[in-house]
N, C-alpha and C. Protein backbone atom coordinates (compact mmCIF):
# COMPACT_ATOMS: atom_id res chain seq x y z
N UNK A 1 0.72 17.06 -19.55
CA UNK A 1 1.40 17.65 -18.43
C UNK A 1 1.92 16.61 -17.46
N UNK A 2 2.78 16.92 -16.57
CA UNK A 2 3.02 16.19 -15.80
C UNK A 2 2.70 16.28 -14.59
N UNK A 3 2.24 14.74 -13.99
CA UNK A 3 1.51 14.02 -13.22
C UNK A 3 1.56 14.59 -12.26
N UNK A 4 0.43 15.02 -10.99
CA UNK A 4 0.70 15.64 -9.76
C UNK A 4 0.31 14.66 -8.93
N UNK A 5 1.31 13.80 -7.81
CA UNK A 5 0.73 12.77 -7.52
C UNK A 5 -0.03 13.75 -5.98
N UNK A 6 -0.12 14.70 -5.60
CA UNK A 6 -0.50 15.25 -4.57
C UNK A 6 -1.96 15.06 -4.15
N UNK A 7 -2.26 15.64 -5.99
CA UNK A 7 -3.78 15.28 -6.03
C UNK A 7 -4.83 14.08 -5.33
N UNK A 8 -6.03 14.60 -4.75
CA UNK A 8 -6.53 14.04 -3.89
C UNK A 8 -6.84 12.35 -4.50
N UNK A 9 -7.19 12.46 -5.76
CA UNK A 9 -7.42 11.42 -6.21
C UNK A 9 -5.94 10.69 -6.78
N UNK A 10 -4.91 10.80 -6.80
CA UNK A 10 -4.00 10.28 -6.81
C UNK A 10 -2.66 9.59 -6.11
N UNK A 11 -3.53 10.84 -4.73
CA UNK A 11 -2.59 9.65 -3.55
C UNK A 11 -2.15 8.59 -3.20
N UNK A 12 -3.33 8.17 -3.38
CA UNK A 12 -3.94 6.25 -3.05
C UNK A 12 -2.55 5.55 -3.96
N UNK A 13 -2.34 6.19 -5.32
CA UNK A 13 -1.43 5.38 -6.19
C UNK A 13 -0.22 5.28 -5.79
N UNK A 14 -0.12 6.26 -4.95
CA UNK A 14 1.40 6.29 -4.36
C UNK A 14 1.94 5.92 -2.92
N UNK A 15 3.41 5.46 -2.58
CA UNK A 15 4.05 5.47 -1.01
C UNK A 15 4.47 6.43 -0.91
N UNK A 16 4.01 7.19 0.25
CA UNK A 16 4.56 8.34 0.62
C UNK A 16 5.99 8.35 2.12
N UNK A 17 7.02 8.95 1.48
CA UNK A 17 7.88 8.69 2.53
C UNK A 17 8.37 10.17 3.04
N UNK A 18 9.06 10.15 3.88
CA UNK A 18 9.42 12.10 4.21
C UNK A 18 10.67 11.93 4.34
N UNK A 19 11.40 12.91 4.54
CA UNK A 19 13.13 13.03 4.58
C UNK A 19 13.61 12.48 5.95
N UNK A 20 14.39 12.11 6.16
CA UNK A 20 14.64 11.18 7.52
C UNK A 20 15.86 12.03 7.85
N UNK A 21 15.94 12.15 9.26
CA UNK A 21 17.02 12.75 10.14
C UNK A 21 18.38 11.98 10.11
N UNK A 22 19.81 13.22 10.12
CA UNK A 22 20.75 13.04 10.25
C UNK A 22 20.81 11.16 10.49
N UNK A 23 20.54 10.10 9.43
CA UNK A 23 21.11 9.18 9.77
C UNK A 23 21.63 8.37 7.91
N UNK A 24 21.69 7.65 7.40
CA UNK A 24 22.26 7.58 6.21
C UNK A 24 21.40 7.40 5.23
N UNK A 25 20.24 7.37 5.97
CA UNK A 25 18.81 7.10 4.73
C UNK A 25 18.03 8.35 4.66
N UNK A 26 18.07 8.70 2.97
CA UNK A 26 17.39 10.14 2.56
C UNK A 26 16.00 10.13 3.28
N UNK A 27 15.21 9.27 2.80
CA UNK A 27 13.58 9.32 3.06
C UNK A 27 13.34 7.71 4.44
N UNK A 28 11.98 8.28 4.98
CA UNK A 28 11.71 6.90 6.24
C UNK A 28 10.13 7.18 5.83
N UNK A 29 9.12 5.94 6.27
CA UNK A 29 8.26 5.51 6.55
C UNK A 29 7.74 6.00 8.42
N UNK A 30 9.22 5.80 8.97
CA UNK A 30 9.13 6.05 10.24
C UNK A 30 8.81 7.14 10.78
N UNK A 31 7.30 7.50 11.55
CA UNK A 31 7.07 9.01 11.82
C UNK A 31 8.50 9.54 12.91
N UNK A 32 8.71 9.12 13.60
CA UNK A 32 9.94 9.36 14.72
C UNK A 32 11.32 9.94 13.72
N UNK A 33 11.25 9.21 12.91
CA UNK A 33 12.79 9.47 12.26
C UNK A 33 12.78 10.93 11.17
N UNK A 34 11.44 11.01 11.18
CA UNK A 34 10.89 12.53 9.81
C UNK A 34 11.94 13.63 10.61
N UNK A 35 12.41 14.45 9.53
CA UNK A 35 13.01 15.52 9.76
C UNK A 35 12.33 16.78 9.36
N UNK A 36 12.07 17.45 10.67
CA UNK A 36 11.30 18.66 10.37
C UNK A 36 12.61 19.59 9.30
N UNK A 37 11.87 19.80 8.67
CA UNK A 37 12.64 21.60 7.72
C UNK A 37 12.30 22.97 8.80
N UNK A 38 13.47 23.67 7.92
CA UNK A 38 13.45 25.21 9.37
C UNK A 38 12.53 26.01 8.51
N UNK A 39 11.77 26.67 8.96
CA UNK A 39 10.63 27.67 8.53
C UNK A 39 11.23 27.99 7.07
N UNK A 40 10.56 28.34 6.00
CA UNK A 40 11.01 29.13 5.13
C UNK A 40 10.94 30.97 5.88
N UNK A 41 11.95 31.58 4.59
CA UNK A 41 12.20 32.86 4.82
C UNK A 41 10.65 33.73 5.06
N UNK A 42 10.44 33.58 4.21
CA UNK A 42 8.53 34.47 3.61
C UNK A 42 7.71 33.24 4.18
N UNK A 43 6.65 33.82 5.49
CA UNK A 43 6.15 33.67 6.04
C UNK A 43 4.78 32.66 5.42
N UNK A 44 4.81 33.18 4.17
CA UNK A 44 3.32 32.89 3.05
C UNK A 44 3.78 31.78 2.35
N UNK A 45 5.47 30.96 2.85
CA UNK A 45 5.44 30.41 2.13
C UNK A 45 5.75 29.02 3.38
N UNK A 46 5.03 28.95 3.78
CA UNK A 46 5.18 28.15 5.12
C UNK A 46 3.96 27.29 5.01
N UNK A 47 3.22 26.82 3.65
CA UNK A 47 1.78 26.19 3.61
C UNK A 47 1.76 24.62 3.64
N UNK A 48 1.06 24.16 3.57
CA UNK A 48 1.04 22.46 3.81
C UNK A 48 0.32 22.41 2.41
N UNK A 49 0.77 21.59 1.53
CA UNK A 49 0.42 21.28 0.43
C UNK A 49 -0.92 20.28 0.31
N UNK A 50 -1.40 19.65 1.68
CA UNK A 50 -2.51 19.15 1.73
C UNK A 50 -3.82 19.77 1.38
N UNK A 51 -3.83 20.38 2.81
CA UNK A 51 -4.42 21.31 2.99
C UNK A 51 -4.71 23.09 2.50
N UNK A 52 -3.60 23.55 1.84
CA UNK A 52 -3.30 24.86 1.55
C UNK A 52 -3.11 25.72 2.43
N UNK A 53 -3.79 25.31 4.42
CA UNK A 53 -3.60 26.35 4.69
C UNK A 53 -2.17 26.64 5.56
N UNK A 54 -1.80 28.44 5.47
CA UNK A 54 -0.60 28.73 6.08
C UNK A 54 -0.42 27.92 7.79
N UNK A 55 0.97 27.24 7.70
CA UNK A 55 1.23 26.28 8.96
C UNK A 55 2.05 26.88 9.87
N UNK A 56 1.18 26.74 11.27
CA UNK A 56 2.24 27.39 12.59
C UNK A 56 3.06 26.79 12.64
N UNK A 57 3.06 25.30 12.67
CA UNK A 57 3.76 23.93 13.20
C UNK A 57 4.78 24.03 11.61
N UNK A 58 5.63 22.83 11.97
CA UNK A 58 6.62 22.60 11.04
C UNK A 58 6.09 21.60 9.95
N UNK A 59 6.79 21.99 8.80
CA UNK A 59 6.45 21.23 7.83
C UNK A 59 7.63 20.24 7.44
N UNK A 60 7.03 19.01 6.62
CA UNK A 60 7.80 17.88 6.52
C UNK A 60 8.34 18.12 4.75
N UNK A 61 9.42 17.75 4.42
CA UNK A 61 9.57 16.89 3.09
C UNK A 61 9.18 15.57 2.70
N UNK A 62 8.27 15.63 1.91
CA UNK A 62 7.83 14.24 1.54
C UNK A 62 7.85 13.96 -0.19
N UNK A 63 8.24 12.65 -0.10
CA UNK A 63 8.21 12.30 -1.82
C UNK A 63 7.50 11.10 -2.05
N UNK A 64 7.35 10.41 -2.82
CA UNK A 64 6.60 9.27 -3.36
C UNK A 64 7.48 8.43 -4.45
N UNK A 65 6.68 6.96 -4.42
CA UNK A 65 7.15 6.17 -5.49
C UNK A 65 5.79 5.37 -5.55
N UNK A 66 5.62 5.32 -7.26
CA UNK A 66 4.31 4.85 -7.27
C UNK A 66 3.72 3.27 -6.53
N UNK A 67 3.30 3.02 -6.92
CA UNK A 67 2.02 1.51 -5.58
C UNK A 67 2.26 0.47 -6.41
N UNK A 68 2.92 -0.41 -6.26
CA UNK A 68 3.03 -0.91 -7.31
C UNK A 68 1.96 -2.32 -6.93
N UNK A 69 0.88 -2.49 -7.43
CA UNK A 69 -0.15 -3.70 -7.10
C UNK A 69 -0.03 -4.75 -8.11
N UNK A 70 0.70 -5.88 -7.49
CA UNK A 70 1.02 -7.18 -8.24
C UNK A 70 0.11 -8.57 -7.69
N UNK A 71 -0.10 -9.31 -8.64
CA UNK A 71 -1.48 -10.43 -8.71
C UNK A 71 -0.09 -11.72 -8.23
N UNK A 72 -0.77 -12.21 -6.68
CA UNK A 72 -0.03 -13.30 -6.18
C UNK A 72 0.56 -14.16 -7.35
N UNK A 73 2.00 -14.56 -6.78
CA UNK A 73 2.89 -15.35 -7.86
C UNK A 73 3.41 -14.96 -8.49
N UNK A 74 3.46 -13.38 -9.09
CA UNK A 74 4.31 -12.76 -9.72
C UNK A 74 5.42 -12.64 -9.20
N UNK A 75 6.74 -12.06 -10.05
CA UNK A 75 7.94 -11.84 -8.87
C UNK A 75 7.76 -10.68 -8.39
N UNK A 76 8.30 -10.10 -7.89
CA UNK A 76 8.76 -8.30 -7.38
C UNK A 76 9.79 -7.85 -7.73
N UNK A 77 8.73 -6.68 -8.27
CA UNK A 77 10.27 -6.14 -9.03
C UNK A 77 10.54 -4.77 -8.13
N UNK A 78 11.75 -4.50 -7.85
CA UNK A 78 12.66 -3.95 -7.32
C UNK A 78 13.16 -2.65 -7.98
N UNK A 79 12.14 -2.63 -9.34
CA UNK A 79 12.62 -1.39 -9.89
C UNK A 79 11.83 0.11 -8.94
N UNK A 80 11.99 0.62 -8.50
CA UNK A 80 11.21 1.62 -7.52
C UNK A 80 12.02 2.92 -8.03
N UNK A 81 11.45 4.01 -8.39
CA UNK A 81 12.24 5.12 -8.40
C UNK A 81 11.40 6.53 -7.95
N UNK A 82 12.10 6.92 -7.14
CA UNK A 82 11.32 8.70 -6.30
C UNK A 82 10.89 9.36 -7.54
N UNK A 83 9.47 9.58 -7.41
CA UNK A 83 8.78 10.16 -8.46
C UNK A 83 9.51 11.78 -8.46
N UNK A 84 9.82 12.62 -9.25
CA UNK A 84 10.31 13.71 -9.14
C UNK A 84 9.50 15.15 -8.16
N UNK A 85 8.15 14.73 -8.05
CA UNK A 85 7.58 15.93 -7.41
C UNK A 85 8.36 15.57 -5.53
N UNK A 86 8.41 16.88 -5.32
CA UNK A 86 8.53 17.21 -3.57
C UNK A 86 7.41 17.79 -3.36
N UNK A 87 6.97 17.40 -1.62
CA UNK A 87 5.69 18.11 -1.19
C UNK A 87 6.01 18.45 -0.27
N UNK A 88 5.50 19.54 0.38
CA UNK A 88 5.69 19.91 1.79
C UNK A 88 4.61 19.90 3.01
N UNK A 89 4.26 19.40 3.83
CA UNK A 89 3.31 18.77 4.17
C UNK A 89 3.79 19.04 5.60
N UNK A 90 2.44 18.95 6.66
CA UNK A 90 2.37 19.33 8.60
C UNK A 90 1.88 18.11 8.68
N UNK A 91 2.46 18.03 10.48
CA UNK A 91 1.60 16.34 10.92
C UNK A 91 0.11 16.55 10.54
């Protein structure tokens, strides 16, 4: 199956970034720059994927690219690609 990086024990492997506001970059690191999403329609579907439970507050888009842990002296590689899962996630 494919990989759920959400999972508690699989976080750690990943950078988590969220959708960034009206400026030219999809995803930020930067809490200031996160772009809240507008409520969904159905009320039940308004949950924080952390936690599970239903959220008053606004929820974020967030995605990942895996951790990449390299042993000093290696080069860096630059290959990085947004893992396909979306999460939806509250401060």
């Amino acid at each position: 199956g494919q990989e759920v990086p959400i999972a508690k024990d699989k976080r750690a492997g990943f950078v988590w970034i969220a959708g960034a506001k009206g400026s030219r970059k999809k995803y930020t690191w930067n809490v200031d720059e996160m772009a809240p999403l507008p409520p969904f329609k159905q009320a039940s579907d308004n949950s924080c994927d952390i936690c599970g439970a239903s959220c008053s507050e606004v929820l974020y888009e967030f995605r990942c690219y895996q951790r990449i842990r390299r042993k000093p002296g290696t080069p860096v590689s630059m290959d990085r690609r947004l893992h396909p899962f979306v999460s939806f996630i509250s401060k």
